[in-house]
N, C-alpha and C. Protein backbone atom coordinates (compact mmCIF):
# COMPACT_ATOMS: atom_id res chain seq x y z
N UNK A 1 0.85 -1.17 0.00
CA UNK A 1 0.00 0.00 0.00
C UNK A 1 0.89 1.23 0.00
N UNK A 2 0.47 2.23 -1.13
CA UNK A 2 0.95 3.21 -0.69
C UNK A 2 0.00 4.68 -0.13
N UNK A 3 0.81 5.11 0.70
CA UNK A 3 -0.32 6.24 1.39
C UNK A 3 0.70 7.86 1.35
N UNK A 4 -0.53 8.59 1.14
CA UNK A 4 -0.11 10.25 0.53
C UNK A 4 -1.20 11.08 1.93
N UNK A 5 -0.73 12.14 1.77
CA UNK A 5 -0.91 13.30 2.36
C UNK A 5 -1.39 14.34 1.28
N UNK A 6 -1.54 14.62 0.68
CA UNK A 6 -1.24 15.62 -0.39
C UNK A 6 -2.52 16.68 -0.15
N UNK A 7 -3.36 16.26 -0.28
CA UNK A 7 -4.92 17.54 -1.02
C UNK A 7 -5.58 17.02 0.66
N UNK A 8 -6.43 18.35 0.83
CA UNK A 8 -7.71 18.08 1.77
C UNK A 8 -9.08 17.54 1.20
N UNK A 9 -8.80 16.04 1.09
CA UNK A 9 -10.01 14.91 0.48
C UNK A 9 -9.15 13.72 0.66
N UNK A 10 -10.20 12.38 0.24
CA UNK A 10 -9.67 11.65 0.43
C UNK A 10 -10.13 10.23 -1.09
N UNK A 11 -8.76 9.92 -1.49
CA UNK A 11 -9.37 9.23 -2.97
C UNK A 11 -8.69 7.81 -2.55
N UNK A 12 -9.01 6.93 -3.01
CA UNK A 12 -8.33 5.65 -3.28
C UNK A 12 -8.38 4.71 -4.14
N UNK A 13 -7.43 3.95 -4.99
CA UNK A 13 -7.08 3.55 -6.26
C UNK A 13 -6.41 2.50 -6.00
N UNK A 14 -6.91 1.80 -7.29
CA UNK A 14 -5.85 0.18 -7.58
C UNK A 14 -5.40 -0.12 -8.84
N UNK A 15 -3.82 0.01 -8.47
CA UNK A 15 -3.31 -0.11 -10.04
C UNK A 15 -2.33 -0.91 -9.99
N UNK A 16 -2.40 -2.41 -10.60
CA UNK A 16 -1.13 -3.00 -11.10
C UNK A 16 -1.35 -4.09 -9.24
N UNK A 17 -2.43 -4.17 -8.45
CA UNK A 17 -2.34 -4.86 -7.73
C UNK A 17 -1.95 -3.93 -6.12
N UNK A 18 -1.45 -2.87 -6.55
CA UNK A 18 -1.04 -2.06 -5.48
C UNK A 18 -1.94 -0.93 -4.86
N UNK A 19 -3.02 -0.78 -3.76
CA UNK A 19 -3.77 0.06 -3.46
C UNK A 19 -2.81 1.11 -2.74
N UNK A 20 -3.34 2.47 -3.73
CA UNK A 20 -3.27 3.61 -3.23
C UNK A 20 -3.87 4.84 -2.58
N UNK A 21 -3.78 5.14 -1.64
CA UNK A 21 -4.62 6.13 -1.00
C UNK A 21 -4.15 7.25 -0.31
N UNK A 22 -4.78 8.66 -0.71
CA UNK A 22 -4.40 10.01 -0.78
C UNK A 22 -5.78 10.35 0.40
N UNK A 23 -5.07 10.70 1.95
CA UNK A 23 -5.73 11.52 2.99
C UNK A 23 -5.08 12.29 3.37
N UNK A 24 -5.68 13.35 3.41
CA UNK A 24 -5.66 14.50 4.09
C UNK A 24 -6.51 15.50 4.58
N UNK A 25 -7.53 14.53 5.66
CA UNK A 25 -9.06 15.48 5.66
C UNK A 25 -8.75 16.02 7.42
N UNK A 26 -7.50 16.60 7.92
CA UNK A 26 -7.35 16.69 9.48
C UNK A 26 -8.06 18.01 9.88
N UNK A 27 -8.86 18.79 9.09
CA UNK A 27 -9.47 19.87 9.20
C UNK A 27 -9.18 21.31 8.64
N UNK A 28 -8.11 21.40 7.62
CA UNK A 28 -7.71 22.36 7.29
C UNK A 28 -8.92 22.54 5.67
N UNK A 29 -8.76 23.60 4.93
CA UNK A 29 -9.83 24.21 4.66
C UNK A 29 -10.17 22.79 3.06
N UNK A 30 -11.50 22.63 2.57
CA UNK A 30 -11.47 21.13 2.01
C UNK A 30 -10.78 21.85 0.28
N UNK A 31 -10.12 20.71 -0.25
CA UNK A 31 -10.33 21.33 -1.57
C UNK A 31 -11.18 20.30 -2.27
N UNK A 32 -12.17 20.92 -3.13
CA UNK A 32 -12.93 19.86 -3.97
C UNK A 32 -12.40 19.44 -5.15
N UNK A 33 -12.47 18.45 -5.23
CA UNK A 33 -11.71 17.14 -5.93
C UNK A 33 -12.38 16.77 -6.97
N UNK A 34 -11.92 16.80 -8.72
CA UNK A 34 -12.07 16.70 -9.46
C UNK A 34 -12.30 14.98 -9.40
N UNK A 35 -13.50 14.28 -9.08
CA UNK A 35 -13.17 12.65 -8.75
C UNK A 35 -12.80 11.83 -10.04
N UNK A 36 -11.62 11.30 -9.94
CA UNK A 36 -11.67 10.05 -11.29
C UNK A 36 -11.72 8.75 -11.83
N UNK A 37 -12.27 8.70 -12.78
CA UNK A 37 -13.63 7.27 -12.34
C UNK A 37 -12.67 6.23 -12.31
N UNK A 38 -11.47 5.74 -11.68
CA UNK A 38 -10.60 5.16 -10.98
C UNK A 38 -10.70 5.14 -9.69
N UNK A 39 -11.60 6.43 -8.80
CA UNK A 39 -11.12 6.18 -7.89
C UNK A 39 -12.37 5.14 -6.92
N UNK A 40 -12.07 4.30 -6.03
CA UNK A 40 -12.20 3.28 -5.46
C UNK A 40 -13.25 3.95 -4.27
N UNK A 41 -13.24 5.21 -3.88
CA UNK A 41 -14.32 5.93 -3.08
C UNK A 41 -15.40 6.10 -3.53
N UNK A 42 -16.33 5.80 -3.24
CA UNK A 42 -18.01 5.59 -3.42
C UNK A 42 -18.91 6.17 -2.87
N UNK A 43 -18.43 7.34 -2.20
CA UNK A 43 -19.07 8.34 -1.34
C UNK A 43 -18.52 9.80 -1.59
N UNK A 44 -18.10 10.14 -2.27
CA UNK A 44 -17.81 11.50 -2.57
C UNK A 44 -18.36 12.42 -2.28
N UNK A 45 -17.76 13.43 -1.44
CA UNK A 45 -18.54 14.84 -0.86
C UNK A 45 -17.61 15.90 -0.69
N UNK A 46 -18.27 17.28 -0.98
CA UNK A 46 -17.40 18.23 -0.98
C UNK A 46 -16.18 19.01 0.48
N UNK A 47 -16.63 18.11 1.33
CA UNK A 47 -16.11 18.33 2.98
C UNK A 47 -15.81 17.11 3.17
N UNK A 48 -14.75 16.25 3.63
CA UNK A 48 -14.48 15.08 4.16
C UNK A 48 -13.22 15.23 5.29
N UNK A 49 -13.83 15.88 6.57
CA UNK A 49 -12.93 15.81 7.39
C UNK A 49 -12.57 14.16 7.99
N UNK A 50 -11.85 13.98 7.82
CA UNK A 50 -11.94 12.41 8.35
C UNK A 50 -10.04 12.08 8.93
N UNK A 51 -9.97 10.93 9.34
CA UNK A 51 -8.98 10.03 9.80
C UNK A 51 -8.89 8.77 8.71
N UNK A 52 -7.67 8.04 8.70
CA UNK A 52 -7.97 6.63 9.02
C UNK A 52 -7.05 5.95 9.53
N UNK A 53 -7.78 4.65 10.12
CA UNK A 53 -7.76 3.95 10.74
C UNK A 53 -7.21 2.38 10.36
N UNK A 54 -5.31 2.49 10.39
CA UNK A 54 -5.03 1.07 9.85
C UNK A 54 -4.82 -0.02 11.52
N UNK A 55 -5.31 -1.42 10.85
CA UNK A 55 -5.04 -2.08 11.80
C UNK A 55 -4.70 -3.50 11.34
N UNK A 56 -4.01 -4.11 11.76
CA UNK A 56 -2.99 -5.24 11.19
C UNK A 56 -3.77 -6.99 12.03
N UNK A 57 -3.86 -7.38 11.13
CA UNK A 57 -4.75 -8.57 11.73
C UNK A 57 -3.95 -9.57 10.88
N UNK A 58 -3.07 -10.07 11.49
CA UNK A 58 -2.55 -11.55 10.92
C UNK A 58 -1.91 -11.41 9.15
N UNK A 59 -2.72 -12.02 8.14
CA UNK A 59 -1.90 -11.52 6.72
C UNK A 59 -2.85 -10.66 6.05
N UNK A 60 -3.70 -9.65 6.95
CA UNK A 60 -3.43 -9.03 5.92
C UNK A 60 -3.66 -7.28 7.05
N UNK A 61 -3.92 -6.07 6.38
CA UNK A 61 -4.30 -4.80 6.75
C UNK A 61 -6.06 -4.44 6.22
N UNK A 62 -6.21 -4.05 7.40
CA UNK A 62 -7.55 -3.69 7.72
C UNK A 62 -7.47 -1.82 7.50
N UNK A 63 -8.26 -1.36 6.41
CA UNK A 63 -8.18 0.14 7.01
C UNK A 63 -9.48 0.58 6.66
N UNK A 64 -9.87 1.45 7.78
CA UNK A 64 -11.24 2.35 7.76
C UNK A 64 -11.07 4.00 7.64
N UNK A 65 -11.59 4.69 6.91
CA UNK A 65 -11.47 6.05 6.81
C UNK A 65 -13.02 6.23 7.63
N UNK A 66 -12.84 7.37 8.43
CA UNK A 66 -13.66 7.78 9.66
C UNK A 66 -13.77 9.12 9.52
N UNK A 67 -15.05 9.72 9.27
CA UNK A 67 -15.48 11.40 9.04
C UNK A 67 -16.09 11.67 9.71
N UNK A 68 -16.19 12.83 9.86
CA UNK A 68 -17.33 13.59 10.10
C UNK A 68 -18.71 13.80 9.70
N UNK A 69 -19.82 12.95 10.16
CA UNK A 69 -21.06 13.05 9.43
C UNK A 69 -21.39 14.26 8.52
N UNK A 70 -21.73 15.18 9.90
CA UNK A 70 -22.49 16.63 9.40
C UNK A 70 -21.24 17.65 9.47
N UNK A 71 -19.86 18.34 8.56
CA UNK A 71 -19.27 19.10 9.09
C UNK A 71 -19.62 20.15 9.66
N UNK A 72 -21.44 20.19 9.93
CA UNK A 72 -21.56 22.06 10.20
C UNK A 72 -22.53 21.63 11.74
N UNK A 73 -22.41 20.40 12.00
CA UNK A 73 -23.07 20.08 13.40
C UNK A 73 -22.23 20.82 14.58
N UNK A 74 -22.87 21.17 15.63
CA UNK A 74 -22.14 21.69 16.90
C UNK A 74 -21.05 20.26 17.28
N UNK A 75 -21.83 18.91 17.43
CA UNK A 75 -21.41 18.40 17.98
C UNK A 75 -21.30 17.35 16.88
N UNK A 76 -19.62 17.16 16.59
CA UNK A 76 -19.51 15.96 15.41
C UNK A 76 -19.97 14.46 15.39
N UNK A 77 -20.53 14.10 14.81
CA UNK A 77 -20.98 12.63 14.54
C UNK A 77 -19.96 11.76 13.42
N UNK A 78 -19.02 11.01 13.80
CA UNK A 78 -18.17 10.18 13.25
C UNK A 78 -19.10 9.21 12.87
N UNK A 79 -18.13 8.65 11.26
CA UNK A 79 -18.95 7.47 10.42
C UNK A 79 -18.11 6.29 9.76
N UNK A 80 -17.92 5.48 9.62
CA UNK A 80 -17.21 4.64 9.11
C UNK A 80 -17.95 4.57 7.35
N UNK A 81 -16.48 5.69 6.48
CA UNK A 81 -17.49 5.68 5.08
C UNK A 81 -16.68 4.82 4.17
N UNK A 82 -15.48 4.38 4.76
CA UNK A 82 -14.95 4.03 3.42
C UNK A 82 -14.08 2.41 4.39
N UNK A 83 -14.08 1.41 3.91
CA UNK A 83 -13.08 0.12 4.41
C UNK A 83 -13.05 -0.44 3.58
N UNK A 84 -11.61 -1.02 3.43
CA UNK A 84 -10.94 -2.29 2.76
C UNK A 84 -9.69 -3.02 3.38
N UNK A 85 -9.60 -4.29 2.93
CA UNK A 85 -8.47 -4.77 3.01
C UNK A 85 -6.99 -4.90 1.87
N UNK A 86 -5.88 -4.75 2.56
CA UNK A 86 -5.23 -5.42 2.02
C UNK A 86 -4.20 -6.64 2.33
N UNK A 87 -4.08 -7.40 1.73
CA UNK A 87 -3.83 -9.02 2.04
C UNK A 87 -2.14 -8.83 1.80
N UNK A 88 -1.46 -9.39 3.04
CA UNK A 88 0.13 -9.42 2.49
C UNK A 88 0.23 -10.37 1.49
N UNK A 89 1.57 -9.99 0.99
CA UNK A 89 1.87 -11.41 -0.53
C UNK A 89 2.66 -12.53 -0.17
């Protein structure tokens, strides 16, 4: 797997066997993301403050990207919008 920082959104892609994924939703201002029909996210929205969440279970990686429901709620509501695995070789 490879993992990026780059833009405030979050995309993820599979090419050649190798999943890639670009987060950077830690709250700084969003940029909206031209989506391309490569990318592996199925929820696309113009605000995606989010995390994620890798966790290692035997052969393979578990990861969850975790947002912010409503970004304009007083009080944030976290969501589990995006999970996959990847399997070691």
């Amino acid at each position: 797997m490879v993992l990026a920082g780059h833009i405030h959104s979050y995309e993820r892609f599979l090419q050649d066997g190798i999943t890639y994924l670009v987060s950077g939703g830690g709250g700084a201002t969003p940029k909206l993301t031209q989506r391309d029909g490569r990318d592996l996210y199925m929820f696309p929205s113009a605000v995606n403050y989010h995390y994620v969440r890798l966790l290692l279970q035997e052969d393979k990686l578990v990861a969850e990207m975790i947002r912010v429901a409503e970004p304009s709620a007083s009080v944030p509501e976290w969501e589990v919008r995006d999970r996959f695995e990847v399997k070691a070789p």
